[in-house]
Protein backbone atom coordinates (compact mmCIF):
# COMPACT_ATOMS: atom_id res chain seq x y z
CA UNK A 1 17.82 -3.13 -16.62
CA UNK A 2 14.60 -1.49 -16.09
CA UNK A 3 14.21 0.82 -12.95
CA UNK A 4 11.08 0.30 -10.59
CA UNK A 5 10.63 1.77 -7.46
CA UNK A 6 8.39 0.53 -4.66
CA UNK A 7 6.42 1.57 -2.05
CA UNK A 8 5.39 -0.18 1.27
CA UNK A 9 2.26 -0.40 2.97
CA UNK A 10 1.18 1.70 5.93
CA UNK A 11 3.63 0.26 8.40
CA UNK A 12 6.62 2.19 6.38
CA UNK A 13 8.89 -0.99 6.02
CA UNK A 14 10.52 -2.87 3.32
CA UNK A 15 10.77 -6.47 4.49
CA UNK A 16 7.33 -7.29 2.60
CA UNK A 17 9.26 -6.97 -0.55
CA UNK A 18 11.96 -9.23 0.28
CA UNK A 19 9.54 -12.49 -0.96
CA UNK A 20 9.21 -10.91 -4.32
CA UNK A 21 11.67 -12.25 -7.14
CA UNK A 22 13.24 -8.89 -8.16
CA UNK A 23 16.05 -10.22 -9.64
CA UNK A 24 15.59 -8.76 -13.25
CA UNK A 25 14.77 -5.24 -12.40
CA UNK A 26 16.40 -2.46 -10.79
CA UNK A 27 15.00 -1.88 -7.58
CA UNK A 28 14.95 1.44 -5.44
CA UNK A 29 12.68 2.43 -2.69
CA UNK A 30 10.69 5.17 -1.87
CA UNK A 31 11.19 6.24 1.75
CA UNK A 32 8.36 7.53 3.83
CA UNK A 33 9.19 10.83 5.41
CA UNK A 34 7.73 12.05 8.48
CA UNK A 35 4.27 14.30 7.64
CA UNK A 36 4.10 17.73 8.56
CA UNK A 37 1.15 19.18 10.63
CA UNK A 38 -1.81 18.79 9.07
CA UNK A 39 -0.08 17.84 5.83
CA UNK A 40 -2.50 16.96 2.88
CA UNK A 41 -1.91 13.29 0.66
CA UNK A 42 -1.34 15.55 -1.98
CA UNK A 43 1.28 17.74 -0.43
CA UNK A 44 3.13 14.72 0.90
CA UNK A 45 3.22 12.52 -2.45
CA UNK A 46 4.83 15.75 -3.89
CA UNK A 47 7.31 16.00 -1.31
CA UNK A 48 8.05 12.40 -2.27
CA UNK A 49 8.99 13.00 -5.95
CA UNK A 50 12.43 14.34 -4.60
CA UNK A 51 13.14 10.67 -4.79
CA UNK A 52 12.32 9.93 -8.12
CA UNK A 53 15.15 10.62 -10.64
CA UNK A 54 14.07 7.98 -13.61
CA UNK A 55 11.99 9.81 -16.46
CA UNK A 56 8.65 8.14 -16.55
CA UNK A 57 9.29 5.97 -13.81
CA UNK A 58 7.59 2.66 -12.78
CA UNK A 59 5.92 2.39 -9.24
CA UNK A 60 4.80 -0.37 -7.28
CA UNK A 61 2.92 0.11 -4.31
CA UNK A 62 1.57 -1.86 -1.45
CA UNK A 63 -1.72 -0.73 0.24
CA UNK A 64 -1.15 2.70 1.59
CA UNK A 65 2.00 2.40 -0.86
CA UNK A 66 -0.49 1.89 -3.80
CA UNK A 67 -2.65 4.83 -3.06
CA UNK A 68 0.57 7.43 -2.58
CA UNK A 69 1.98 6.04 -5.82
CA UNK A 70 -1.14 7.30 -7.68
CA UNK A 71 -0.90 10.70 -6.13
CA UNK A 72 2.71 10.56 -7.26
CA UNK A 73 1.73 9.92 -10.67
CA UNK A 74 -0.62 13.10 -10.62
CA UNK A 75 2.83 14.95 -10.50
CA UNK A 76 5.19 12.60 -12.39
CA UNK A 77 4.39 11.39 -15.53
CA UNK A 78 4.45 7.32 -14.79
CA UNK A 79 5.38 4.59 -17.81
CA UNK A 80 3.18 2.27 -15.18
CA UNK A 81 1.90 2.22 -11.75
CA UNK A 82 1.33 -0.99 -10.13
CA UNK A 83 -0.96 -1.52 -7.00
CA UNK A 84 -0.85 -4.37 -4.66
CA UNK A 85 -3.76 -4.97 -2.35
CA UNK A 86 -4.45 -1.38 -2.71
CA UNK A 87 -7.26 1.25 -3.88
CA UNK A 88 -7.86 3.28 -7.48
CA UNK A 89 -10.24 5.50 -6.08
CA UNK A 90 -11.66 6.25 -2.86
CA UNK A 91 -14.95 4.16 -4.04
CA UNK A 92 -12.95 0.91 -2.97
CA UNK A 93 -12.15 1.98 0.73
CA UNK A 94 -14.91 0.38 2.25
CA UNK A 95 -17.89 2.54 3.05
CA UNK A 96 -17.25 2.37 6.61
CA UNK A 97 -14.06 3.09 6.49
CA UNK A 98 -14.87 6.58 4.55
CA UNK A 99 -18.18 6.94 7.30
CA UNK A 100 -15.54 7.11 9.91
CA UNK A 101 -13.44 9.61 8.77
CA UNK A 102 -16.50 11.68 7.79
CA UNK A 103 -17.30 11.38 10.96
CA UNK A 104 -13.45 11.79 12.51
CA UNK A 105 -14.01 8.56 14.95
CA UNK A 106 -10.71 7.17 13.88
CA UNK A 107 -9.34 10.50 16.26
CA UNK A 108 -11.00 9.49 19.16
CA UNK A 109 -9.30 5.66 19.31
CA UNK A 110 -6.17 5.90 21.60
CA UNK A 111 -3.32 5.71 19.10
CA UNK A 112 -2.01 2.21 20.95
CA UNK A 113 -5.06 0.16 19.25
CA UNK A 114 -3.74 0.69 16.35
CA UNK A 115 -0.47 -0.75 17.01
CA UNK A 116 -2.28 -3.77 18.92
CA UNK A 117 -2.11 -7.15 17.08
CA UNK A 118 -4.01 -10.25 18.10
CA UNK A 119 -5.89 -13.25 16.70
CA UNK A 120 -8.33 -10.37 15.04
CA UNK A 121 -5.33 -8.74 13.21
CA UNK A 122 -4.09 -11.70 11.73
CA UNK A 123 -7.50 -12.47 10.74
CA UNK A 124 -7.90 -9.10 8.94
CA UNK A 125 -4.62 -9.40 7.15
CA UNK A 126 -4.92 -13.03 6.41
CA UNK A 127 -1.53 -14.33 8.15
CA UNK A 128 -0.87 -17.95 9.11
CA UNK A 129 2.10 -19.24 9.81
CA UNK A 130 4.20 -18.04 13.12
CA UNK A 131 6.85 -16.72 10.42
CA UNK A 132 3.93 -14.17 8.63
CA UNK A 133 2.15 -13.16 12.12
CA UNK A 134 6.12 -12.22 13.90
CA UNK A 135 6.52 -9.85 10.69
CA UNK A 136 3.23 -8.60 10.55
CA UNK A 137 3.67 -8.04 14.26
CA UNK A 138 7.00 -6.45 14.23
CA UNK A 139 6.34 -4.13 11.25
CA UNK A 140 2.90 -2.51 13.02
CA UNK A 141 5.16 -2.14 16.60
CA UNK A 142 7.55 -0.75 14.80
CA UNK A 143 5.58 1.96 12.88
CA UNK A 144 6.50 5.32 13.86
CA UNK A 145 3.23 6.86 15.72
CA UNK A 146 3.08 9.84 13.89
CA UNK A 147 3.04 8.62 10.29
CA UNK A 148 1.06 5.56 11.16
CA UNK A 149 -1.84 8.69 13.01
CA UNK A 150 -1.75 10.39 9.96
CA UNK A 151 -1.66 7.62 7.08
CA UNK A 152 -4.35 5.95 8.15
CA UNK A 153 -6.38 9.76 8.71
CA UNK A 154 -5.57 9.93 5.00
CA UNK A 155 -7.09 6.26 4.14
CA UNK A 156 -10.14 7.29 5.34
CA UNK A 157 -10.84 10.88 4.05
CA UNK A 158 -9.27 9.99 0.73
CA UNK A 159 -10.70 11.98 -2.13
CA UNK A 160 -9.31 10.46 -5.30
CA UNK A 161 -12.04 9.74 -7.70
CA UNK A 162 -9.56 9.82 -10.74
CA UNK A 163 -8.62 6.30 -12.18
CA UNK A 164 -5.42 7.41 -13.82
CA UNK A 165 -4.06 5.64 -17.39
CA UNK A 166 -1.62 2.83 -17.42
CA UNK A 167 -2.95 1.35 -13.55
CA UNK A 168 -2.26 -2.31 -13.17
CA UNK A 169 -4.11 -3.71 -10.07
CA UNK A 170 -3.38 -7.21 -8.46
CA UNK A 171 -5.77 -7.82 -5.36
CA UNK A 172 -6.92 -11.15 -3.34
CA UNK A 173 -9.90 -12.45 -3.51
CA UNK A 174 -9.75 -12.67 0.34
CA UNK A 175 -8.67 -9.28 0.99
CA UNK A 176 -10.72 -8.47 4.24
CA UNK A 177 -9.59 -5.07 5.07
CA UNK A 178 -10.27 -3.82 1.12
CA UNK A 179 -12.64 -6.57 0.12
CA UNK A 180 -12.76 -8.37 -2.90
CA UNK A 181 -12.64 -6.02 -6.13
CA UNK A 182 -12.13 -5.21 -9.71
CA UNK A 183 -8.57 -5.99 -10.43
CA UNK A 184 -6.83 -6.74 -13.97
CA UNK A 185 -5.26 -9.64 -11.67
CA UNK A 186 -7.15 -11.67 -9.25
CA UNK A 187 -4.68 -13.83 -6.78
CA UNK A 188 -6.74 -16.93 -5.77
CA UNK A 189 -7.04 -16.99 -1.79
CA UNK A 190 -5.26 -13.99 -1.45
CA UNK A 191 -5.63 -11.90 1.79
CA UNK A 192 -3.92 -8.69 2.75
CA UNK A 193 -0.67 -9.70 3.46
CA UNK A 194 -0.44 -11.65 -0.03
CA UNK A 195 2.86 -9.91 -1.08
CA UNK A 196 4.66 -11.99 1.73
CA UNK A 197 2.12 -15.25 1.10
CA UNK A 198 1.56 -15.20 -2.12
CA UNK A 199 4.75 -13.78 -3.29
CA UNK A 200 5.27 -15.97 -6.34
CA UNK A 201 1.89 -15.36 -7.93
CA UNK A 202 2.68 -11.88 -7.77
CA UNK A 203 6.39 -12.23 -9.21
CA UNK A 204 5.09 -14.01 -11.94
CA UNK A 205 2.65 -11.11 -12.54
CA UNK A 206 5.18 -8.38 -12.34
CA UNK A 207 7.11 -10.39 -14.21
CA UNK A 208 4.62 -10.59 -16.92
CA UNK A 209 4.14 -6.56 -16.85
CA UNK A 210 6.81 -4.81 -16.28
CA UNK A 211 9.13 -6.85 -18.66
């Protein structure tokens, strides 16, 4: 049975997974670990590949997930690497995303707007039913403060301009916090949170790849 390990979005948690139809891999997961001081995306994906033990290993990764799994694979040699409403390159964060970490705003915001949600959020990340905005809810509450300070420092000022071999990208065509995109798979109406929403679109896809 093959082996592929996944990686959760910036609110480190592994619920978003649960929608996906698994059933005919292997599944482990990669577990963020608390960032040291002024720790670079680079030093921390390293740290990370203590975790891998599969030769040429498959990774799926979610959104901030997605972007560490590609600095994994500058360290591991990867079979595939899979990215879920997620970034190759820092040319699809939005530009003013990258103009505010240029300009370090995002470290003047009080850390608990962040960790606010509200009609906006839900917007952003395309949730609709009461069952999709309680876990969206619950997983941003729940982020540890730390991690979720410095992950989303390292959205912003991310550097990778290298689109790395054997990338599969699936991405909404509603994404509104990394709008719509080149993708090898485009999910019809999907927003953000389309792992949890559009969960058996994206089966089927995985599926279809990773077989």
């Amino acid at each position: 049975m093959k082996v592929i390990y996944l990686l959760s979005g910036l609110g480190a948690d592994k619920r978003v997974f649960e929608f996906l139809d698994l059933k005919a891999f292997q599944i482990k997961f990669i577990n963020w670990i608390t960032p040291v001081d002024k720790e670079s995306i680079e030093d921390y994906a390293r740290r990370l590949c203590a975790q891998i033990t599969t030769d040429k290993p498959t990774l799926v990764g979610v959104s901030f997930g997605g972007m560490i799994a590609l600095e994994i694979a500058k360290h591991i040699a990867c079979e595939k690497v899979v990215l879920i409403s997620s970034a190759k390159t820092k040319y699809q964060i939005p530009f003013y995303f990258r103009v505010v970490g240029k300009l370090s705003l995002h470290k003047l915001v009080p850390t608990q707007f962040f960790k606010k949600v509200n009609s906006f959020t839900h917007w952003m990340f395309g949730t609709t039913t009461p069952t999709e905005r309680n876990l969206l809810k619950d997983i941003i509450q729940s982020t540890d403060e730390r991690f979720l300070l410095w992950a989303i420092d390292k959205i912003v000022t991310w550097e990778n301009i290298n689109s790395l071999q054997n990338v599969i990208k699936i991405h909404g065509t509603n994404d509104r916090i990394l709008p719509s995109q080149k993708a090898d798979y485009r999910v019809e109406g999907g927003g953000h949170f389309m792992i949890v929403n559009k969960a058996v679109e994206i089966s089927e896809i995985l599926r279809k790849e990773l077989a």
